[in-house]
N, C-alpha and C. Protein backbone atom coordinates (compact mmCIF):
# COMPACT_ATOMS: atom_id res chain seq x y z
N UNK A 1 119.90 123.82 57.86
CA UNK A 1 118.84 124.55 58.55
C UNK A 1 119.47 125.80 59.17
N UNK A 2 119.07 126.76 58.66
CA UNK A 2 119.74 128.04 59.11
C UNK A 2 119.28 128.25 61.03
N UNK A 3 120.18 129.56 61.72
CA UNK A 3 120.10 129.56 62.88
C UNK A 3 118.52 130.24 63.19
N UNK A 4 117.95 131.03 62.25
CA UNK A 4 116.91 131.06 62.42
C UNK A 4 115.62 130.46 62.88
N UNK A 5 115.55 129.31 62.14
CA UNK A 5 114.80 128.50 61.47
C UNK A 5 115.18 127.75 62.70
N UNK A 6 116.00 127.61 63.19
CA UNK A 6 116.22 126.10 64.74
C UNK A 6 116.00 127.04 65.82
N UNK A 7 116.06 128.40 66.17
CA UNK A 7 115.79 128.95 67.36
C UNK A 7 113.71 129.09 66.98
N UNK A 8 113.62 129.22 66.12
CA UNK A 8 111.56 128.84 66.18
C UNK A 8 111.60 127.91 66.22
N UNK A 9 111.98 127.09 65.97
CA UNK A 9 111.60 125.70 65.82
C UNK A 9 111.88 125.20 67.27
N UNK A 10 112.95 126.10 68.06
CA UNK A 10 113.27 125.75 69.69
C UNK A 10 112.00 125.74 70.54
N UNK A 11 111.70 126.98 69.77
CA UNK A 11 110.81 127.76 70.68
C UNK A 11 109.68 127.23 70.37
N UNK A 12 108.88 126.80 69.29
CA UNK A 12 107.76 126.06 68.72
C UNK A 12 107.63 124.97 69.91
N UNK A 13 108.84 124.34 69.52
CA UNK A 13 108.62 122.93 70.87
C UNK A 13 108.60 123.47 72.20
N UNK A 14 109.16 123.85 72.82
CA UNK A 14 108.95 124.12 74.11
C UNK A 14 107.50 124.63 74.19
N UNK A 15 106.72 125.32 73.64
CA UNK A 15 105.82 125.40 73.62
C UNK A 15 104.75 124.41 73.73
N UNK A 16 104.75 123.89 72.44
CA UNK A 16 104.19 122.41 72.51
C UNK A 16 104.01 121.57 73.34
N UNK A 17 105.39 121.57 73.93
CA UNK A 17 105.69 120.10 74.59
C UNK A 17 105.70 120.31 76.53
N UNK A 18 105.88 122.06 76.69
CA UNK A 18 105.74 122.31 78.28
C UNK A 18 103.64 122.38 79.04
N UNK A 19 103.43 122.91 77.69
CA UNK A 19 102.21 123.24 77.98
C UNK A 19 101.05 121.37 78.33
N UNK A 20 100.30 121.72 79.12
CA UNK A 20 99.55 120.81 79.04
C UNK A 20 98.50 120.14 77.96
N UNK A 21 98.90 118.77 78.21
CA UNK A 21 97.95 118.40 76.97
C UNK A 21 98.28 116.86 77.30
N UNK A 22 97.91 115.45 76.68
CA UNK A 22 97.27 113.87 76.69
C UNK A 22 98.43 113.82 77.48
N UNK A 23 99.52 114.16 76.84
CA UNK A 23 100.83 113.30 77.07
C UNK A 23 101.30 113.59 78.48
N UNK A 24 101.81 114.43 78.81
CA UNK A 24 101.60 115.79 79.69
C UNK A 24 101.06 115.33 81.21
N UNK A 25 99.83 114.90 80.95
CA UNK A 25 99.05 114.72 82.19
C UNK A 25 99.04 113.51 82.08
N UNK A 26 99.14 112.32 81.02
CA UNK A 26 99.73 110.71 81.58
C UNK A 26 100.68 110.68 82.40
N UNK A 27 102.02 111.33 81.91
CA UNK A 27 102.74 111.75 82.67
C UNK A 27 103.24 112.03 84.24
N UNK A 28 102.49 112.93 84.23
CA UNK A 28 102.48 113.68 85.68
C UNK A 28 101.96 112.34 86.49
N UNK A 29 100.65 111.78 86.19
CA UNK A 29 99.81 110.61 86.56
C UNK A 29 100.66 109.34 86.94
N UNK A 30 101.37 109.24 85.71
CA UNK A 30 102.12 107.99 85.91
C UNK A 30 103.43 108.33 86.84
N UNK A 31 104.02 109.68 86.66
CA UNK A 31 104.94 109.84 88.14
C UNK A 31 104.64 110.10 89.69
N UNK A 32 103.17 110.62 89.69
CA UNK A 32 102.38 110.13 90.94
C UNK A 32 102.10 108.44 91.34
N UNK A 33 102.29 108.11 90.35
CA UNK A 33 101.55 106.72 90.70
C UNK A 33 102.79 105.73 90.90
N UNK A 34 103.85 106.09 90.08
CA UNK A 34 105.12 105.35 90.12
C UNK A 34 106.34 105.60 90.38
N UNK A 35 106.07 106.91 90.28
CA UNK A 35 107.62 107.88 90.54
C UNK A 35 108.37 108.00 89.03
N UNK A 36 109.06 108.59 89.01
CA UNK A 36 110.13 109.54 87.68
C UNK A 36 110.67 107.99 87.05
N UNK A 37 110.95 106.82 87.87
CA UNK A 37 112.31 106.11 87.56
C UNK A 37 111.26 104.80 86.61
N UNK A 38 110.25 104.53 87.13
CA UNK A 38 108.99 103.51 86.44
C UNK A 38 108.58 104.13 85.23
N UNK A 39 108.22 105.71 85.12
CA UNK A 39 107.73 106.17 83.84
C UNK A 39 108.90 106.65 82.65
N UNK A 40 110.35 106.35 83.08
CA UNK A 40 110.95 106.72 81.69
C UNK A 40 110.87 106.11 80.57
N UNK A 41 109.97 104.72 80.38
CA UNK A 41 110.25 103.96 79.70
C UNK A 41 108.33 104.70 78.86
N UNK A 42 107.77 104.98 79.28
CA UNK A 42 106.63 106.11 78.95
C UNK A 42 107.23 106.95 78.36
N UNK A 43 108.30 107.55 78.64
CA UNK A 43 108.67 109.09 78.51
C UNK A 43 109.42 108.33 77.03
N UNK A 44 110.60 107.73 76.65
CA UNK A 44 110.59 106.99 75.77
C UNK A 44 109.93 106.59 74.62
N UNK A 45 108.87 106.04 75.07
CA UNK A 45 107.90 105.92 73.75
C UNK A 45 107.36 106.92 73.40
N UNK A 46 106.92 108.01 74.16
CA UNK A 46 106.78 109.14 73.71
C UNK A 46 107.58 109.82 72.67
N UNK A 47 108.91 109.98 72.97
CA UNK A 47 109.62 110.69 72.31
C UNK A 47 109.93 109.80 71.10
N UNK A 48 110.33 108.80 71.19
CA UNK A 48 109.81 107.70 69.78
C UNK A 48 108.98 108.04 68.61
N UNK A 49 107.87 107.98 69.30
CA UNK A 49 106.70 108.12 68.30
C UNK A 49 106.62 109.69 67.72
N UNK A 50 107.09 110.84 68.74
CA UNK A 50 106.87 111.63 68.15
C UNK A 50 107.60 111.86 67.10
N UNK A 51 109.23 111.29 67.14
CA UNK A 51 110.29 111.42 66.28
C UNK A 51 110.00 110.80 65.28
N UNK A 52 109.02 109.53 65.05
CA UNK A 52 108.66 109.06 64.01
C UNK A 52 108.01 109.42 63.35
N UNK A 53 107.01 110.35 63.89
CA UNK A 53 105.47 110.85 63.44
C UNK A 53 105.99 111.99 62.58
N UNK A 54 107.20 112.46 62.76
CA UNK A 54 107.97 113.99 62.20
C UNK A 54 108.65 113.00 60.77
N UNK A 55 109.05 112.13 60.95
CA UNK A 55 109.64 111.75 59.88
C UNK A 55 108.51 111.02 58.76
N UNK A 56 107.90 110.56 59.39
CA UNK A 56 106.18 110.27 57.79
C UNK A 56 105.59 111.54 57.93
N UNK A 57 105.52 112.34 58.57
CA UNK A 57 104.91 114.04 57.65
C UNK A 57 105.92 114.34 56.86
N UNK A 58 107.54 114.67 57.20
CA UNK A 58 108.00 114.62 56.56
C UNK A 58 108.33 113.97 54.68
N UNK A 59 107.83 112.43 55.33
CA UNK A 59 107.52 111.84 53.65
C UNK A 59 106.33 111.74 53.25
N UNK A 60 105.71 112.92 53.37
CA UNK A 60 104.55 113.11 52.60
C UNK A 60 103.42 112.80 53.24
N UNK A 61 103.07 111.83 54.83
CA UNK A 61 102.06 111.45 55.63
C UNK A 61 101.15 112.64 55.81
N UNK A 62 101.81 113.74 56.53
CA UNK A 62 100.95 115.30 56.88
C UNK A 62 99.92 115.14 55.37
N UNK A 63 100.29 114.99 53.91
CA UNK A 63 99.21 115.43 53.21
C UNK A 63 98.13 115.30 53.18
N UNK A 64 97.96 113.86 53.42
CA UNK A 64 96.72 112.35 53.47
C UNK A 64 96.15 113.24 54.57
N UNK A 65 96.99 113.64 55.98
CA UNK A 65 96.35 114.16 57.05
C UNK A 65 95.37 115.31 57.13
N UNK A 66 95.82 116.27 55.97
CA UNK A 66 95.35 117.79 56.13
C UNK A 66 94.16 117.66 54.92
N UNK A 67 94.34 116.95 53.97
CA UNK A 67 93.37 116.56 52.31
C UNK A 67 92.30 116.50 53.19
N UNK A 68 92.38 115.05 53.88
CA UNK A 68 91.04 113.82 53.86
C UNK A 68 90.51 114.06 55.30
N UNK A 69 89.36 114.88 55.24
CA UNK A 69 88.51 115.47 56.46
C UNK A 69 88.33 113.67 57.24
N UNK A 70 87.99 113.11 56.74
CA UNK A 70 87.44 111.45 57.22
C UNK A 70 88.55 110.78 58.33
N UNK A 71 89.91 110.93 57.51
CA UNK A 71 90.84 110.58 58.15
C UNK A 71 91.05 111.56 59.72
N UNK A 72 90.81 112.33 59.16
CA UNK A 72 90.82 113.51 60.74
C UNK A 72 90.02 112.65 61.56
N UNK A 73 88.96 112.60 61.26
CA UNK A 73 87.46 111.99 61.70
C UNK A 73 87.94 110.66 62.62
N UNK A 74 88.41 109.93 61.96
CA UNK A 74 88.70 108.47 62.41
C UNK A 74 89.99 108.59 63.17
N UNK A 75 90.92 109.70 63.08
CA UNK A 75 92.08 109.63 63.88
C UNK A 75 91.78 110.32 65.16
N UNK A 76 90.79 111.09 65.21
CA UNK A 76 90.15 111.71 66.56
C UNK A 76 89.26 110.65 67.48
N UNK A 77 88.41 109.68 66.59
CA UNK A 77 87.70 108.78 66.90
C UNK A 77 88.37 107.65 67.69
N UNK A 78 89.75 106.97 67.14
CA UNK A 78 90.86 106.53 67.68
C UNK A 78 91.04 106.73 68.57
N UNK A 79 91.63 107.98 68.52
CA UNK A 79 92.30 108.56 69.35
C UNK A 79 91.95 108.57 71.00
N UNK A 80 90.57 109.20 70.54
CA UNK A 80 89.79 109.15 71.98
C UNK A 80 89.29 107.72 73.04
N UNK A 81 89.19 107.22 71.66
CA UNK A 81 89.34 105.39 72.56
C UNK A 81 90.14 105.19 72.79
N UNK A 82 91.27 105.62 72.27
CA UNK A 82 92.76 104.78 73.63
C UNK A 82 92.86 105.80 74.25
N UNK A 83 92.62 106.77 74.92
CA UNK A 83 93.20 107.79 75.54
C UNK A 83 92.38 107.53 76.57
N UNK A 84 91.22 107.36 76.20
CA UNK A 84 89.94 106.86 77.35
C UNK A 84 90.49 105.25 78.00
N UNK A 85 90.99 104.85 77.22
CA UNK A 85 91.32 103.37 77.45
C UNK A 85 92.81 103.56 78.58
N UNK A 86 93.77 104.52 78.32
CA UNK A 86 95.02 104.58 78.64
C UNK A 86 94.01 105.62 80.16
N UNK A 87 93.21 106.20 80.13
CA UNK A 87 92.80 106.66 81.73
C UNK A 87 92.07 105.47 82.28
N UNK A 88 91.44 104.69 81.69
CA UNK A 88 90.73 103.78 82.39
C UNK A 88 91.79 102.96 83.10
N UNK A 89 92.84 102.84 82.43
CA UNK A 89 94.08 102.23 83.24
C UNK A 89 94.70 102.67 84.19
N UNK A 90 94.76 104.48 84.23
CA UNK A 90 94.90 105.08 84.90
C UNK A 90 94.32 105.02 86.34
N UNK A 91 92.65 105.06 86.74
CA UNK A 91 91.91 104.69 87.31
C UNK A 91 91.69 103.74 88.38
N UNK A 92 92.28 102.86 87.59
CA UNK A 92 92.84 101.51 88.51
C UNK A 92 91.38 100.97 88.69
N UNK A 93 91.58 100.41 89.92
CA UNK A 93 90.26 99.67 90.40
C UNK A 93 89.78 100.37 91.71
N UNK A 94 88.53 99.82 92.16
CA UNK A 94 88.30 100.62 93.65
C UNK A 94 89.46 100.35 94.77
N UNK A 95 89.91 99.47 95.46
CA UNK A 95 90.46 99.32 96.41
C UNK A 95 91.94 99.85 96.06
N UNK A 96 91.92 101.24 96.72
CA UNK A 96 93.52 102.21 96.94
C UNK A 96 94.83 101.22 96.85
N UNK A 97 94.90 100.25 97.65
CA UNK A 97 96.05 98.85 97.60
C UNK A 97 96.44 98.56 96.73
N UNK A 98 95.41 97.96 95.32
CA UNK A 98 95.94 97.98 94.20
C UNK A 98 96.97 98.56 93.46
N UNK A 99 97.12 99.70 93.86
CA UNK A 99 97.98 100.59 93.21
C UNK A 99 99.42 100.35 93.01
N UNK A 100 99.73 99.25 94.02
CA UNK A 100 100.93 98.65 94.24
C UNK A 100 101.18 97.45 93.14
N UNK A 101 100.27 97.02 92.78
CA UNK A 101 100.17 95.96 91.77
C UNK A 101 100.06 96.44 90.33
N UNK A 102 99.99 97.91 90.15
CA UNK A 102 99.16 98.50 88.28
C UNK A 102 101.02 98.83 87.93
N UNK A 103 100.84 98.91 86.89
CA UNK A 103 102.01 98.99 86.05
C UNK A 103 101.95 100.10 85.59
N UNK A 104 103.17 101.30 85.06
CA UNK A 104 102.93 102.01 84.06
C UNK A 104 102.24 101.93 82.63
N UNK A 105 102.20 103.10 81.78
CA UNK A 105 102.07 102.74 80.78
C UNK A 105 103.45 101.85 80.21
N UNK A 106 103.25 101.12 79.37
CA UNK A 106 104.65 100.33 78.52
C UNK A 106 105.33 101.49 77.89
N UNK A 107 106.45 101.14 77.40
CA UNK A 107 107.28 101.83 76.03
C UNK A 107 106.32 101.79 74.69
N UNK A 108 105.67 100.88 74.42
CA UNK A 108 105.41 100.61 73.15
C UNK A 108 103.82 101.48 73.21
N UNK A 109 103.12 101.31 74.06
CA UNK A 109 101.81 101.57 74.21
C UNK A 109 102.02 103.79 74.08
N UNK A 110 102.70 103.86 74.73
CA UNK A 110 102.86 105.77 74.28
C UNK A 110 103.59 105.54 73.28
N UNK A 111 104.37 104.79 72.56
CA UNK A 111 104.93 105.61 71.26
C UNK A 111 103.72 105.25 70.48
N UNK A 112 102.59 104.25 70.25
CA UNK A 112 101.33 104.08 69.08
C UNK A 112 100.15 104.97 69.85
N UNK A 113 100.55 105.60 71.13
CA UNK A 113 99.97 106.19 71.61
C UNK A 113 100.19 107.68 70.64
N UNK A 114 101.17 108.00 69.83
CA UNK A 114 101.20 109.56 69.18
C UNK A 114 100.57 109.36 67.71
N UNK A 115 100.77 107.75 67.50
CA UNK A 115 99.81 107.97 66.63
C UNK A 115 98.12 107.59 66.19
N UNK A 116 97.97 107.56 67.57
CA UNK A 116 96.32 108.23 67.84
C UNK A 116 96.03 109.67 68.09
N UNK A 117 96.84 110.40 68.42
CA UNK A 117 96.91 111.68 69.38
C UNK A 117 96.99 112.66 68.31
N UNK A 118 95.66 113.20 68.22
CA UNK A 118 95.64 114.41 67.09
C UNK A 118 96.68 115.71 67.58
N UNK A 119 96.77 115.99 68.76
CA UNK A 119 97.94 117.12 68.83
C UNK A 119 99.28 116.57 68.59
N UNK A 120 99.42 115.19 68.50
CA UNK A 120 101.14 115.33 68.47
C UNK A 120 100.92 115.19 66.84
N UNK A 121 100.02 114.67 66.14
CA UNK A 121 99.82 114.99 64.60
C UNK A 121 100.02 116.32 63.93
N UNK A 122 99.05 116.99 64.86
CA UNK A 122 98.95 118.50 64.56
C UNK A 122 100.55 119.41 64.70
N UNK A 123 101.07 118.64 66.23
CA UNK A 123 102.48 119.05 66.18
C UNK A 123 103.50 118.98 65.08
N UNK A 124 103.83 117.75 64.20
CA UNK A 124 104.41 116.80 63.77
C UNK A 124 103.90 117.52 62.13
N UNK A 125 102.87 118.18 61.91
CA UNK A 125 102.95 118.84 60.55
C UNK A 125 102.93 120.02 60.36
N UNK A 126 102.78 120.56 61.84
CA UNK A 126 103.39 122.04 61.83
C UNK A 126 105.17 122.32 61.80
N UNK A 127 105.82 121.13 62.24
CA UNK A 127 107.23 121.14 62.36
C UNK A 127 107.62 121.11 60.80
N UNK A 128 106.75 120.07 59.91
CA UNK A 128 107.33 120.18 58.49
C UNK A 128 106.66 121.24 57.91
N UNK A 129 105.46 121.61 58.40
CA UNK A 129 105.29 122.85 57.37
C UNK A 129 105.95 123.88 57.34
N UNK A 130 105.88 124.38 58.70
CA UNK A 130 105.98 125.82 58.73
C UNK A 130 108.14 125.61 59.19
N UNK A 131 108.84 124.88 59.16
CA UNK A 131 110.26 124.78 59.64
C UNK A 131 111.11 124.01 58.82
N UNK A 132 110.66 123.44 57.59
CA UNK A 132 111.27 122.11 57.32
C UNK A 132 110.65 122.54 55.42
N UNK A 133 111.09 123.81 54.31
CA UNK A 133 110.79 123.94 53.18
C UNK A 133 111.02 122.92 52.26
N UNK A 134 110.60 122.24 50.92
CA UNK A 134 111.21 121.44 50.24
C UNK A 134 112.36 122.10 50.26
N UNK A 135 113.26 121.88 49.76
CA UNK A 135 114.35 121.49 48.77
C UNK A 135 115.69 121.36 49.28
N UNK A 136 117.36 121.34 48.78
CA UNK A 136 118.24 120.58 49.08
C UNK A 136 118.18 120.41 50.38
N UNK A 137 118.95 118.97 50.26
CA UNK A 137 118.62 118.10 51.75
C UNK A 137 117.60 117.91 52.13
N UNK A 138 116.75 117.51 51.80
CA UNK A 138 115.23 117.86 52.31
C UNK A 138 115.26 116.75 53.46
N UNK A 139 115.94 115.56 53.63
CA UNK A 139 115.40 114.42 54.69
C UNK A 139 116.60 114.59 55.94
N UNK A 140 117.77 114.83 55.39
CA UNK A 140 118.51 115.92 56.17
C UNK A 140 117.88 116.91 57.35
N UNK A 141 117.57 117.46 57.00
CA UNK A 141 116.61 118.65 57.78
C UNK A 141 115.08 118.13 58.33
N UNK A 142 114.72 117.36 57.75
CA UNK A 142 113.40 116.30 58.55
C UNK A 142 114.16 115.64 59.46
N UNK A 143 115.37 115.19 59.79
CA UNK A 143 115.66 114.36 60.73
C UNK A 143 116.27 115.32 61.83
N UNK A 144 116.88 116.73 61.34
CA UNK A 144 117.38 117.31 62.55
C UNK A 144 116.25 118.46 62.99
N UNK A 145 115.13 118.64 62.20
CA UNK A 145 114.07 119.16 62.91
C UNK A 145 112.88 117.67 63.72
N UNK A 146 113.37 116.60 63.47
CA UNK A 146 112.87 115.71 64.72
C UNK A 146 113.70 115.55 65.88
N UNK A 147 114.99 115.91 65.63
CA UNK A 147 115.99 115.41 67.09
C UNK A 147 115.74 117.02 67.33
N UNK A 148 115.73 118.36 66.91
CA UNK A 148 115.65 119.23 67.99
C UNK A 148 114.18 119.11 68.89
N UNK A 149 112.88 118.26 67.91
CA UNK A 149 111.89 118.55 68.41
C UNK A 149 112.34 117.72 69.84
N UNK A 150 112.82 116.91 70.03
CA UNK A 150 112.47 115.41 70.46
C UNK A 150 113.56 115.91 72.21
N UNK A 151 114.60 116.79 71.56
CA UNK A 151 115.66 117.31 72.41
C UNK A 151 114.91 118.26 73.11
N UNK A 152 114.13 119.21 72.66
CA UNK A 152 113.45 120.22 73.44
C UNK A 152 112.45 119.36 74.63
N UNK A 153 112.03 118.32 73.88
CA UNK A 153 110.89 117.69 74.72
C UNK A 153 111.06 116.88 75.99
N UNK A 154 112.39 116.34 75.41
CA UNK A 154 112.95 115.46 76.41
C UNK A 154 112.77 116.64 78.15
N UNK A 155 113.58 117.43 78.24
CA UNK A 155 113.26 117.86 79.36
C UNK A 155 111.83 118.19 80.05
N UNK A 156 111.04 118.83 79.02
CA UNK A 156 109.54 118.94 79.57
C UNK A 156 108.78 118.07 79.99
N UNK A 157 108.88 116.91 79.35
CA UNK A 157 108.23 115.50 79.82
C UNK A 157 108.73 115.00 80.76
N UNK A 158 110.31 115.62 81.15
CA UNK A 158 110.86 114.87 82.53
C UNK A 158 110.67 116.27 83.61
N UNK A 159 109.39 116.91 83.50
CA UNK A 159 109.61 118.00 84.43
C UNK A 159 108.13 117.63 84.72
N UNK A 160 107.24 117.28 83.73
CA UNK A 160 105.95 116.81 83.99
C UNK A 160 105.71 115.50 84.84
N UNK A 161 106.90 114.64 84.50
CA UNK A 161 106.88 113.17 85.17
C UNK A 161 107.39 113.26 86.36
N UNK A 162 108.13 114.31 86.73
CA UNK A 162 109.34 114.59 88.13
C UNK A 162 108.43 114.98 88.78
N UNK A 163 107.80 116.07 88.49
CA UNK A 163 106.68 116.65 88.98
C UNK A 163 105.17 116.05 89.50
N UNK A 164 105.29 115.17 89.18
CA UNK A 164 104.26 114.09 89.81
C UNK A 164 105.15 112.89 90.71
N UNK A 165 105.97 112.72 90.51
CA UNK A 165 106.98 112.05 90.95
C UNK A 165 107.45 112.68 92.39
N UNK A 166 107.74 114.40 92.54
CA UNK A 166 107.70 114.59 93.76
C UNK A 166 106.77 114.56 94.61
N UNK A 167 105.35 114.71 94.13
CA UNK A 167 104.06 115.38 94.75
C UNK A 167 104.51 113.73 95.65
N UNK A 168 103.86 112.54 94.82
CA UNK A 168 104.13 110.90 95.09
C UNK A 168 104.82 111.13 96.57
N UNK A 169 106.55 111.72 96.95
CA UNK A 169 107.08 111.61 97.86
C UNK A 169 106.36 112.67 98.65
N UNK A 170 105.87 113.59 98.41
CA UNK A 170 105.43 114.54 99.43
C UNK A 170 104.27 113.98 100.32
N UNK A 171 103.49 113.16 99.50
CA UNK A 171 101.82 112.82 99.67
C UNK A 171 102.19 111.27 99.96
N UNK A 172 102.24 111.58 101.43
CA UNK A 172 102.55 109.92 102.37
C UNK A 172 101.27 109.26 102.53
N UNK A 173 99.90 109.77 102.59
CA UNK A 173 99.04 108.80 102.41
C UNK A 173 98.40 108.53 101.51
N UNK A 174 98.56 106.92 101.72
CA UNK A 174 98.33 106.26 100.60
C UNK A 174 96.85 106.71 99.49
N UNK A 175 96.21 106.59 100.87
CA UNK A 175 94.77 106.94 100.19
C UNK A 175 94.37 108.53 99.62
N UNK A 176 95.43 109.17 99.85
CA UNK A 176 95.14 110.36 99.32
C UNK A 176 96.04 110.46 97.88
N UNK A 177 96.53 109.94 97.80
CA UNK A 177 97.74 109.40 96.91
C UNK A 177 96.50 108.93 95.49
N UNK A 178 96.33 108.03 95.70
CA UNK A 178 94.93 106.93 95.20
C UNK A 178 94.23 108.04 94.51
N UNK A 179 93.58 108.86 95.05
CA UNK A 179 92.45 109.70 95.39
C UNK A 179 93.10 111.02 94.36
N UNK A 180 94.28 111.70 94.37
CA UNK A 180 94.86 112.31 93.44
C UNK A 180 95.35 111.82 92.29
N UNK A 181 95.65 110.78 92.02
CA UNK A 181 95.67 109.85 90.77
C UNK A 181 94.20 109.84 90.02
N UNK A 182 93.56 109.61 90.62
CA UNK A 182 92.46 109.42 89.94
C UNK A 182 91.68 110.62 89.80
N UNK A 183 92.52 111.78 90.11
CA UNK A 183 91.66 113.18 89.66
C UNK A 183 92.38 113.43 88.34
N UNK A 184 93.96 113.16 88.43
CA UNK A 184 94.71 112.93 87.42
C UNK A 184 93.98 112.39 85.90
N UNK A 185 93.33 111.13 86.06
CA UNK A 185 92.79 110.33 85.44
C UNK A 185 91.63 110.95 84.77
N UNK A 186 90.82 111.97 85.62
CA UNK A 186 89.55 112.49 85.38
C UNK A 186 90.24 113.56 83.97
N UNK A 187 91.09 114.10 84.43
CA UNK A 187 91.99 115.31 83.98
C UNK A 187 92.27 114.73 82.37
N UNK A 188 92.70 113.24 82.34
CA UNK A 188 93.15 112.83 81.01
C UNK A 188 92.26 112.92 80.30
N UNK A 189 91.18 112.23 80.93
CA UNK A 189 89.71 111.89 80.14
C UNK A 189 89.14 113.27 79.27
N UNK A 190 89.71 114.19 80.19
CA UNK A 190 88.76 115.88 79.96
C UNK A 190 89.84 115.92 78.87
N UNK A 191 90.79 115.70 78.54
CA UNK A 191 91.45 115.88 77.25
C UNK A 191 90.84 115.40 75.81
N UNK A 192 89.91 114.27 76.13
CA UNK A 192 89.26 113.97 74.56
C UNK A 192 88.33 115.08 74.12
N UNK A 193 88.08 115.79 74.78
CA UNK A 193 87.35 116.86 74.16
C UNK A 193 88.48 118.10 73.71
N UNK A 194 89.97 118.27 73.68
CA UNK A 194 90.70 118.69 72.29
C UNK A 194 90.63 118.19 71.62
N UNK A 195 90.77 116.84 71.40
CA UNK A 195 90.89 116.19 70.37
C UNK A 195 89.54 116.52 69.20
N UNK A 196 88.93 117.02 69.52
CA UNK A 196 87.93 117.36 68.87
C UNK A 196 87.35 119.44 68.83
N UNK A 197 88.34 120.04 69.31
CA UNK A 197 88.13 121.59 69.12
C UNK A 197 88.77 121.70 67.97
């Protein structure tokens, strides 16, 4: 992969991955709600899935994706039910107290979480299209255009999670605490409508 081709591809991700969007604002949510040190194992599956999701576009997955309008259809449709499902968790229950008892998201639940998530799809076949040409080495270069994606990301997702993670220490009452989580939550929800622009 020439030096070209990895400084866009730097810059592609940081883009991607600083800007807001599903992941992004679970994130922030889950480091308000738990702090930086509860959500790495979130931040984890994240970067998992996305690294995986780069390597089946890579073998040919992106095609099925971009062909078959239906499949769009049903992966947005998906999509939006767990994302709605992953804020409803968010949400918690009425009584603020609870909050002490809700868990993060798991490891496993955000990495099958990217593959509901039409932007990290959309991400994940722009990396092989437009950065990643057939020919020599071709799986070679699918695997080190997933570790730069995955390397760029790593910090943004820990600036999104820190970042809710400090607000958490700043914001001593509880109930206001509660009360910003769950605007958080509102915030995720307002994301199923990309999934569909």
């Amino acid at each position: 992969m020439s030096l070209d081709i990895l400084v866009a591809l730097t810059a592609y991700a940081l883009v991607m991955t600083i800007t807001p969007g599903p992941n992004n604002i679970l994130l922030f949510a889950s480091g308000l709600a738990f702090g930086l040190r509860r959500t790495v194992w979130h931040m984890a599956g994240i970067l998992l899935g996305v690294l995986l999701q780069i390597g089946l576009v890579g073998v040919g997955l992106g095609v099925l994706l971009t062909r078959e309008p239906a499949v769009q259809v049903v992966l947005k449709l998906v999509g939006s039910i767990y994302m709605l499902w992953l804020t409803r968790k968010l949400w918690g229950t009425r009584e603020w107290q609870t909050m002490e008892t809700a868990r993060p998201i798991r490891f496993h639940e955000a990495a099958v979480f990217q593959f509901v998530n039409p932007k990290a799809w959309l991400m994940a076949t722009t990396v092989i299209a437009a950065f990643v040409p057939p020919g020599e080495h071709y799986a070679e270069r699918v695997l080190i255009a997933g570790l730069v994606f995955t390397a760029v990301a790593l910090p943004c997702i820990c600036l999104w999670a820190g970042s809710g993670g400090a607000l958490r220490v700043w914001i001593q009452d509880p109930v206001v605490l509660w009360k910003v989580n769950r605007a958080m939550a509102v915030l995720a929800a307002a994301t199923v409508i990309l999934f569909w622009l």
